[in-house]
Protein backbone atom coordinates (compact mmCIF):
# COMPACT_ATOMS: atom_id res chain seq x y z
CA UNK A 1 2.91 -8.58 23.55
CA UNK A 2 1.77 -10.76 20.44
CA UNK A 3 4.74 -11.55 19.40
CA UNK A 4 5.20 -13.85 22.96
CA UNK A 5 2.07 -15.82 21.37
CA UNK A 6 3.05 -16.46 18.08
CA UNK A 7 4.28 -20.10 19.81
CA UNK A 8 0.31 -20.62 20.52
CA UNK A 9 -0.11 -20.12 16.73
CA UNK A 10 2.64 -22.34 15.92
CA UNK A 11 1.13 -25.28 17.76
CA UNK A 12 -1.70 -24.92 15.61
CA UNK A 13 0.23 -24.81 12.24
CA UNK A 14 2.22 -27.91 13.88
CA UNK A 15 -1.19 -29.92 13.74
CA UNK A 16 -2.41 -28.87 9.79
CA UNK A 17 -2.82 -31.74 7.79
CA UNK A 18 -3.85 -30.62 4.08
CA UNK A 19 -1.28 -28.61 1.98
CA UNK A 20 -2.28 -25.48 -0.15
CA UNK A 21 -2.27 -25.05 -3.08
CA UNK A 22 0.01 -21.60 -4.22
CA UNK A 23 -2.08 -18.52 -5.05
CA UNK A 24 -1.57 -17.16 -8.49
CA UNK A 25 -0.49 -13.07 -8.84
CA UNK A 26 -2.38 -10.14 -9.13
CA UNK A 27 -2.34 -9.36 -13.37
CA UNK A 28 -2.77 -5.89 -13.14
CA UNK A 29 -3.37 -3.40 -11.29
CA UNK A 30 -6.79 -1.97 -11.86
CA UNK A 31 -9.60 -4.95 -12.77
CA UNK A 32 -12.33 -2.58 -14.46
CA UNK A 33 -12.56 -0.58 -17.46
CA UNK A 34 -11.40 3.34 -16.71
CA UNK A 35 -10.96 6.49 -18.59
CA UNK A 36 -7.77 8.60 -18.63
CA UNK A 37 -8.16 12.37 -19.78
CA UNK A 38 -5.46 15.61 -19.30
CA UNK A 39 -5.89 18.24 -17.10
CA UNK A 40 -5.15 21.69 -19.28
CA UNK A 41 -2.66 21.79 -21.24
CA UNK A 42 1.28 21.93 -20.96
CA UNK A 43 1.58 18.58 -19.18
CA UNK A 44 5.52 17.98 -18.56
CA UNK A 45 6.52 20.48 -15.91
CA UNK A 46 10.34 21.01 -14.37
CA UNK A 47 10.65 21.11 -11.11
CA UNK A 48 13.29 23.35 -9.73
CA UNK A 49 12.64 24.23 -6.17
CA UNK A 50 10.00 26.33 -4.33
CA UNK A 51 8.71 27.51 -1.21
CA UNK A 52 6.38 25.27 0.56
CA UNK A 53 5.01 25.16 3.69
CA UNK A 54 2.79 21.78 4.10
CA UNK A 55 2.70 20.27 7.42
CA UNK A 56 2.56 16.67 6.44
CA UNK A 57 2.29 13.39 8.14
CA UNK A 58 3.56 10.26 6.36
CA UNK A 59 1.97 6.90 6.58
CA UNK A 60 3.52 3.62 5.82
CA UNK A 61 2.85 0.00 5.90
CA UNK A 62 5.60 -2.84 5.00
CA UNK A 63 4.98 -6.30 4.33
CA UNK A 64 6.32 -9.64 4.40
CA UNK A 65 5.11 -13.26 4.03
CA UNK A 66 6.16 -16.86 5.83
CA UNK A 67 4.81 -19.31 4.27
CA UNK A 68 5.27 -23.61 4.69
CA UNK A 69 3.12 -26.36 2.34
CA UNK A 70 0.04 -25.81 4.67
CA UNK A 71 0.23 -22.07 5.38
CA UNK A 72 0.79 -18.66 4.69
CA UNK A 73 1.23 -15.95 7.50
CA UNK A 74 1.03 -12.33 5.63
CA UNK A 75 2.93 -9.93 8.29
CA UNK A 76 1.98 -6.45 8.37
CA UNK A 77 3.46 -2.85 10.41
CA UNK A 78 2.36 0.84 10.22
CA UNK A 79 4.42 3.52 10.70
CA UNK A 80 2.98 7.23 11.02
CA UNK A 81 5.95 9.85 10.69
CA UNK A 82 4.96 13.65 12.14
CA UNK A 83 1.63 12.94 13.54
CA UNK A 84 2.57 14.70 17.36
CA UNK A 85 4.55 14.11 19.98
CA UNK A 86 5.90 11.21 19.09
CA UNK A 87 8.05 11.11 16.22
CA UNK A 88 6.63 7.49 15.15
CA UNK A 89 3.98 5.90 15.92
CA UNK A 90 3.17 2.05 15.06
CA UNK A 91 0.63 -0.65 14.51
CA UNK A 92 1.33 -3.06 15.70
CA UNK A 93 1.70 -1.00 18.93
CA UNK A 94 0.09 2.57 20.62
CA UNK A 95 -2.45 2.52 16.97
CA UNK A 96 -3.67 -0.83 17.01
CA UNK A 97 -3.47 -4.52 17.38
CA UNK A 98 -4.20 -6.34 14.25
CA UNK A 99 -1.23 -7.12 12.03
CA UNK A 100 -1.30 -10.79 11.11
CA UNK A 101 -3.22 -12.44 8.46
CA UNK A 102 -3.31 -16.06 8.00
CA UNK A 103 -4.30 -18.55 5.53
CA UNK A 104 -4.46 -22.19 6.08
CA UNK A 105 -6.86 -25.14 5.89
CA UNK A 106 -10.32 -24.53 7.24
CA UNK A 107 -10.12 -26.58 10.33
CA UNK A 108 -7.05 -24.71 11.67
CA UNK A 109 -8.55 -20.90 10.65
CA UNK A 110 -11.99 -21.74 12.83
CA UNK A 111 -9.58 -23.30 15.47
CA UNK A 112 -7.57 -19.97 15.34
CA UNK A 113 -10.32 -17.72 15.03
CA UNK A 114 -11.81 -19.54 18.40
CA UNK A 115 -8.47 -18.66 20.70
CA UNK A 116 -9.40 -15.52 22.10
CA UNK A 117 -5.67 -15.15 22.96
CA UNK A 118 -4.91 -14.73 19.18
CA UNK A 119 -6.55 -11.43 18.96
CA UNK A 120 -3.88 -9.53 16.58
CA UNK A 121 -4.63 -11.87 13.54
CA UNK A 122 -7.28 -12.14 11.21
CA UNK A 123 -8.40 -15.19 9.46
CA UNK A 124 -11.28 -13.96 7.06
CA UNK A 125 -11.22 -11.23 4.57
CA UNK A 126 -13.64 -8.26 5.22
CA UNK A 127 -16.47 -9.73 3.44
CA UNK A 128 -16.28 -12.98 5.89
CA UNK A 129 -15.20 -15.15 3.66
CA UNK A 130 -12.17 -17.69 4.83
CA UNK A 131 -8.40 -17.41 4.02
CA UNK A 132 -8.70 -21.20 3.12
CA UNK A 133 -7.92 -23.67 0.33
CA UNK A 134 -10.90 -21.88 -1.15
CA UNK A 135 -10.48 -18.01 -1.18
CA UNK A 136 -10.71 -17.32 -4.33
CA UNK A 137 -8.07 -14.54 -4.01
CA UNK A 138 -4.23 -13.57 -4.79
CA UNK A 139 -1.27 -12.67 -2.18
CA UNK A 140 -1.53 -9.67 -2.97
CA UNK A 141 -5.56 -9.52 -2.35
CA UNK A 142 -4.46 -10.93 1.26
CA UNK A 143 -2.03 -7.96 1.99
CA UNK A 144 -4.63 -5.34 0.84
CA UNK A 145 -6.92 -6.98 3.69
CA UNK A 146 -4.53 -6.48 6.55
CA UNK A 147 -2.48 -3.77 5.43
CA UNK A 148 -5.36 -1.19 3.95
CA UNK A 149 -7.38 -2.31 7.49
CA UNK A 150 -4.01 -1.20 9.70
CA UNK A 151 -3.27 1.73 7.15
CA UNK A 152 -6.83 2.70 7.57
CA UNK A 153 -6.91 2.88 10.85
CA UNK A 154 -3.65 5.11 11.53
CA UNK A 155 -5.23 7.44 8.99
CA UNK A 156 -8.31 7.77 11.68
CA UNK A 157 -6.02 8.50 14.16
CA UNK A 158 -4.43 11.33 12.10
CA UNK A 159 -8.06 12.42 11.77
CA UNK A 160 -8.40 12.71 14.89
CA UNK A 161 -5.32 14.06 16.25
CA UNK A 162 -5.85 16.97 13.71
CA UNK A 163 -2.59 16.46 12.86
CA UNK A 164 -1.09 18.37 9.89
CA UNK A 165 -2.52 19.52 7.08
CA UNK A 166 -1.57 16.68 4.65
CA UNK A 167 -1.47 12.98 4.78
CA UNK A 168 1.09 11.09 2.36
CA UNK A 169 -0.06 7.53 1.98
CA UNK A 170 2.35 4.74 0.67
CA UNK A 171 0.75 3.65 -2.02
CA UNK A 172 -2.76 4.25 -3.70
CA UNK A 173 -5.70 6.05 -2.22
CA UNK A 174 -7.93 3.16 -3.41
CA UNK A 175 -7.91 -0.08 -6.12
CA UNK A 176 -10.86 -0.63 -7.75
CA UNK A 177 -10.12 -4.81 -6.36
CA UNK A 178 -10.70 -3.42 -3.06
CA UNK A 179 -14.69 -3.06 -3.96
CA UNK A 180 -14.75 -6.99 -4.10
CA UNK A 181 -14.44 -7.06 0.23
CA UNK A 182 -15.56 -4.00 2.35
CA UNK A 183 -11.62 -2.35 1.89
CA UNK A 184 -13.40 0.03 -0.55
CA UNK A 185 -15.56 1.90 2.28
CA UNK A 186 -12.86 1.05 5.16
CA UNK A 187 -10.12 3.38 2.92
CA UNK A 188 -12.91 5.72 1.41
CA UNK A 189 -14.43 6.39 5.22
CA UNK A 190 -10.84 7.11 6.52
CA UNK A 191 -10.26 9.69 3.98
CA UNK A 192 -13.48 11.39 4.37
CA UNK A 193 -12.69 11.77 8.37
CA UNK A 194 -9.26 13.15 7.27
CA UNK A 195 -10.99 15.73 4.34
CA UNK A 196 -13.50 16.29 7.37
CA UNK A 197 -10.58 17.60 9.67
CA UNK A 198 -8.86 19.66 6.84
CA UNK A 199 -6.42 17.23 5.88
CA UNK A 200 -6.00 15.74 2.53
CA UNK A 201 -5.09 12.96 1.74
CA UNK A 202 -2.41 11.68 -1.07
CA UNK A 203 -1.00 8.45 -2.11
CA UNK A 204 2.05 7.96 -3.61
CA UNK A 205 2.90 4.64 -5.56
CA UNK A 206 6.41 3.36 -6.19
CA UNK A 207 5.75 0.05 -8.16
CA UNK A 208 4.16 0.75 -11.08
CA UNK A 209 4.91 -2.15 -13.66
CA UNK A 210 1.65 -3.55 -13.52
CA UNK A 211 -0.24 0.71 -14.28
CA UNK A 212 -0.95 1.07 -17.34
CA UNK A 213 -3.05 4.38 -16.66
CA UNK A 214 -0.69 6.77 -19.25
CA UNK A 215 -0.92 4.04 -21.70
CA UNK A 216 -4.64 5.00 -23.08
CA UNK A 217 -4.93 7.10 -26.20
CA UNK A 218 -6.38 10.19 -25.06
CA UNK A 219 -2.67 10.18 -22.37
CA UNK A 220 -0.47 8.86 -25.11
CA UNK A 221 -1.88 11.75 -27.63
CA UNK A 222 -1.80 14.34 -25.21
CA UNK A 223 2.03 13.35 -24.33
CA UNK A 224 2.63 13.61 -27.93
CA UNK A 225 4.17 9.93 -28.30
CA UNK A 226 3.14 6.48 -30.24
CA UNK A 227 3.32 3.11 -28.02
CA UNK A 228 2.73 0.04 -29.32
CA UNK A 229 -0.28 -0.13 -25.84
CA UNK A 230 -0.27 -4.06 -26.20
CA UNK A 231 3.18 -3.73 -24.53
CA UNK A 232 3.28 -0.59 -22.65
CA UNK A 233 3.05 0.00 -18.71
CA UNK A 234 3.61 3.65 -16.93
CA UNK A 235 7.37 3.55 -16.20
CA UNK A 236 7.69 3.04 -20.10
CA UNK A 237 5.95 6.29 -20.99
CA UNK A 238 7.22 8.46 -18.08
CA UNK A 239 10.89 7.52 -18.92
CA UNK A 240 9.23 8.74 -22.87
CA UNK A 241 7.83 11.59 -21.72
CA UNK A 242 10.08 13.49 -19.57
CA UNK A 243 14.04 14.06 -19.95
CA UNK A 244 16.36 12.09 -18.17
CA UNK A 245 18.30 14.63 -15.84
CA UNK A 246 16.06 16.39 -13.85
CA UNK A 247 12.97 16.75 -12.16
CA UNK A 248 9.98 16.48 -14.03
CA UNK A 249 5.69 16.33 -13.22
CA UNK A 250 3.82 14.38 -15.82
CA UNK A 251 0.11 15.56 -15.74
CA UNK A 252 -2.36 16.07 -14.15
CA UNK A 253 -4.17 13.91 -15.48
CA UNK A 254 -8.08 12.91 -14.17
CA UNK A 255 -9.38 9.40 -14.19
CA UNK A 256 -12.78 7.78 -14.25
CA UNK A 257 -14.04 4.82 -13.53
CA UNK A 258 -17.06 3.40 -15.68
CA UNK A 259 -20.07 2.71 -13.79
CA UNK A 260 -20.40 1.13 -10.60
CA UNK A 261 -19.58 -2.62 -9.19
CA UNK A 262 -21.82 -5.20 -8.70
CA UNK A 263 -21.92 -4.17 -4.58
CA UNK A 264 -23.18 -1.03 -5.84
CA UNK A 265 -20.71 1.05 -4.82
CA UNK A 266 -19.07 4.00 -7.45
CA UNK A 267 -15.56 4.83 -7.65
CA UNK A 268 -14.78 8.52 -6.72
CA UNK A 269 -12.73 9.73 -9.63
CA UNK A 270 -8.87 10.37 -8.30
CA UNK A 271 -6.33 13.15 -10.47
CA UNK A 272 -3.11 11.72 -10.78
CA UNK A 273 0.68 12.91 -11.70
CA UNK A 274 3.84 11.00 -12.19
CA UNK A 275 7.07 12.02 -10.95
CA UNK A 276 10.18 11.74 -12.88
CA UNK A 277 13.34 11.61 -10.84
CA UNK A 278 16.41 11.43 -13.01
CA UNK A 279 14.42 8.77 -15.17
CA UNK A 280 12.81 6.74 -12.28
CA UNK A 281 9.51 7.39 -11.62
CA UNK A 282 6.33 7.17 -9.08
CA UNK A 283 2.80 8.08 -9.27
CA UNK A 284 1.16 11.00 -7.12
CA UNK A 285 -3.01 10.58 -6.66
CA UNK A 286 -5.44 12.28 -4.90
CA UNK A 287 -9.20 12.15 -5.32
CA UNK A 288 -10.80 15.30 -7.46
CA UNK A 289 -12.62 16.71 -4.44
CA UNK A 290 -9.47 16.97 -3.06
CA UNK A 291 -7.88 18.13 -6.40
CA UNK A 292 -10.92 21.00 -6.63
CA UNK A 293 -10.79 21.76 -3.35
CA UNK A 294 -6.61 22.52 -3.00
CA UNK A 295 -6.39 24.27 -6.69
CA UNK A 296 -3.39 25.08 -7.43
CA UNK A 297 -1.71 24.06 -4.14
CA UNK A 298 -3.07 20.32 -5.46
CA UNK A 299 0.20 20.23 -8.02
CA UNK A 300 2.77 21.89 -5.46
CA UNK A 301 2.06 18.91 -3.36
CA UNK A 302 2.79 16.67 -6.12
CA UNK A 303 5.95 19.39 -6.94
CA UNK A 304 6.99 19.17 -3.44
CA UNK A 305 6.95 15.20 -3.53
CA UNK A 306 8.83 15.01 -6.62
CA UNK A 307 11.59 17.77 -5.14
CA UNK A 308 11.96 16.06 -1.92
CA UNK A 309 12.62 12.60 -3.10
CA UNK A 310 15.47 10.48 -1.70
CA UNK A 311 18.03 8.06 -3.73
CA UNK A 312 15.96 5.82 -3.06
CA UNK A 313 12.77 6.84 -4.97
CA UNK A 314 10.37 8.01 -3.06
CA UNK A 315 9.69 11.31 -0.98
CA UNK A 316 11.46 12.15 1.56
CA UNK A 317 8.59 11.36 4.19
CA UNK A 318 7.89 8.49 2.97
CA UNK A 319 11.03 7.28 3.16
CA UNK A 320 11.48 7.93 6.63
CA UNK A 321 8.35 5.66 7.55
CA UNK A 322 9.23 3.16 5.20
CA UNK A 323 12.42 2.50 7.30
CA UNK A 324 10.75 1.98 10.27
CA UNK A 325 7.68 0.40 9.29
CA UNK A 326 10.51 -2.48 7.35
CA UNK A 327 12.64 -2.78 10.39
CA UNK A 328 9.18 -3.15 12.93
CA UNK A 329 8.02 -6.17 10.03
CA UNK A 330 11.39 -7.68 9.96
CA UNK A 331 11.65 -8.29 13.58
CA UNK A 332 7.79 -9.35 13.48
CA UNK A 333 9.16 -11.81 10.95
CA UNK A 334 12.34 -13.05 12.76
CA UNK A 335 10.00 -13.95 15.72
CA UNK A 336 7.56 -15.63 14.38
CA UNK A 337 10.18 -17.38 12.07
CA UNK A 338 11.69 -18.60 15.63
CA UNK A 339 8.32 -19.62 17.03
CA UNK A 340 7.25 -21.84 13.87
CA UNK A 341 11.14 -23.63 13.63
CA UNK A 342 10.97 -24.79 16.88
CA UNK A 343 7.57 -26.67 16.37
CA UNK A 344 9.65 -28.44 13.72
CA UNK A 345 7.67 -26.85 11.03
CA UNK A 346 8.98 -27.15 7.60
CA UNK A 347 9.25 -23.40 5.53
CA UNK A 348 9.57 -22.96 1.73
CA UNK A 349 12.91 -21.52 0.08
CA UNK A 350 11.59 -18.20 -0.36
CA UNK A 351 10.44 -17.85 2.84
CA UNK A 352 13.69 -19.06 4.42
CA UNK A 353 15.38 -16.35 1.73
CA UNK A 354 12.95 -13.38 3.13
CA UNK A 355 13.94 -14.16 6.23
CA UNK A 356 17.69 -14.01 5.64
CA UNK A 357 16.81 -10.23 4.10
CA UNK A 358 14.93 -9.50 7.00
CA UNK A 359 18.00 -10.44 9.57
CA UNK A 360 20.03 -8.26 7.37
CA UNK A 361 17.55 -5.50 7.74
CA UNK A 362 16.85 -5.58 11.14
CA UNK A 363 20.74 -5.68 11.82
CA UNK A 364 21.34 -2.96 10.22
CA UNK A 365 18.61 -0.61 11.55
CA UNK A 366 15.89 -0.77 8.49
CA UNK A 367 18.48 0.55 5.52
């Protein structure tokens, strides 16, 4: 098991020798100019039931991040809800291997990357550039390389199980950041496998503070409201848009990206929706093949998301693989919290703090 060698990689963060310096956040989350237009008209729907007969198959992937002065381990697990006969399925475990990334001074990532017995982490993003002093890139950019890599490839083996007819992603089908490093064509190929074996493929994303996708004009006119855009995000409008009790769809609405990156590659336009539950909200996307190719059954999956959401906020599904993909990342964490202590290895406050919440998680079964 890795987690019975996360005391070789301790030994190696026991040795580092130059601090790092703290990464700075993510601003936003889409880096490139886009266009927002409606879909028909009559754009605020209720949602009050229906009969629906998808055969879905949830995928999930939690996070969590130890970090000391001279490094930062970015923990990653994948759970797949409904995809046969058994009723989970995990990374790390039966889907893959690779759920660790780590960033750290130079010397200690090519002494890593060297240790053929460290085989479930990864020390370079998927351009080959370093995790080091010099990365050029944000926590969050570091999660999107393990987490859409694992994510990725449980969505290949949903492709390939022919499992289902519809594949509910936590979180985004793709960010345009993910063009900057090969995560682009890793997330793009595993949906085109899935569209391949008749499933589609649907992301649905819960923190939406940093979208500010219903804040253009054309969105903002076709809702009938006036926002000030300079401070405006998506939860702002959707809690605007749609009453307060109830169930509501907001859209569809299609978006575009303008021209192509630098790498060459273009952006698949996506259609998008946002649920409002009782006045929280979350964001339903899908590419517009997909949209074209479902018609009308494309909104009744974003109906049937909205309808089947928990107290918590999200869809039912998704919900159920978010518990165990948190409680299979807060035991990663407690481990390799254990391994690093005993090499005497010094952790920062919020680290020590995330793993106090992951103790309490893991106690008490992922709730």
């Amino acid at each position: 098991m890795a987690v019975e060698r996360f005391g070789i990689l301790a030994e190696y963060l026991a040795v580092a020798k130059k601090a790092l310096t703290p990464l700075p956040p993510r601003e936003a989350e889409d880096s490139r100019p886009y266009a927002v237009r409606p879909i028909g008209e009559g754009l605020i729907r209720r949602v009050e039931g229906g009969v629906w007969r998808f055969a879905p198959v949830a995928v999930d992937g939690s996070t969590r991040k130890l970090s000391g002065p001279h490094f930062s381990a970015y923990v990653v697990g994948v759970a797949v809800y409904g995809a046969g006969e058994r009723a989970v399925s995990f990374i790390p475990g039966d889907l893959g291997r690779r759920f660790l990334a780590l960033r750290a001074p130079r010397d200690v990532l090519e002494a890593v990357e060297r240790d053929e017995r460290l085989d479930f982490l990864i020390v370079r993003r998927s351009d080959g550039t370093y995790l080091d002093e010099r990365c050029g890139c944000t926590d969050e950019d570091i999660f999107d390389e393990i987490r859409i890599s694992a994510e990725s490839a449980a969505l290949l083996h949903v492709a390939q199980r022919d499992a289902g007819d519809l594949a509910v992603l936590d979180g985004p089908i793709y960010l345009d950041h993910w063009a900057k490093t090969r995560l682009l064509a890793i997330r793009l190929d595993a949906v085109e496998k899935l569209r391949k074996a008749g499933i589609a493929a649907v992301g649905v994303v819960k923190r939406v503070a940093k979208s500010r996708k219903l804040c253009t004009e054309e969105a903002l006119e076709a809702l009938s409201l006036s926002v000030d855009t300079h401070h405006c995000n998506d939860a702002y409008v959707a809690s605007l848009a749609a009453p307060q009790r109830g169930i509501y769809l907001i859209g569809p609405f299609h978006l575009g990206y303008a021209g192509k990156d630098l790498r060459g590659y273009s952006f698949p336009d996506k259609v998008f929706w946002y649920a409002s539950i009782y006045g929280s909200a979350f964001r339903v996307e899908m590419l517009a093949d997909d949209f074209k190719r479902l018609g009308g059954d494309a909104e009744e999956v974003a109906a049937w998301l909205a309808w089947t959401a928990t107290n918590r906020g999200a869809p039912y599904v998704i919900d159920v693989a978010d518990v165990f993909a948190r409680r299979l990342t807060a035991g990663l964490l407690i481990a390799l919290r254990t391994a690093v202590k005993s090499r005497n290895i010094s952790l920062t406050y919020d680290s020590e703090m995330e793993f106090l919440n992951a103790l309490r998680e893991y106690v008490e079964g992922g709730a």
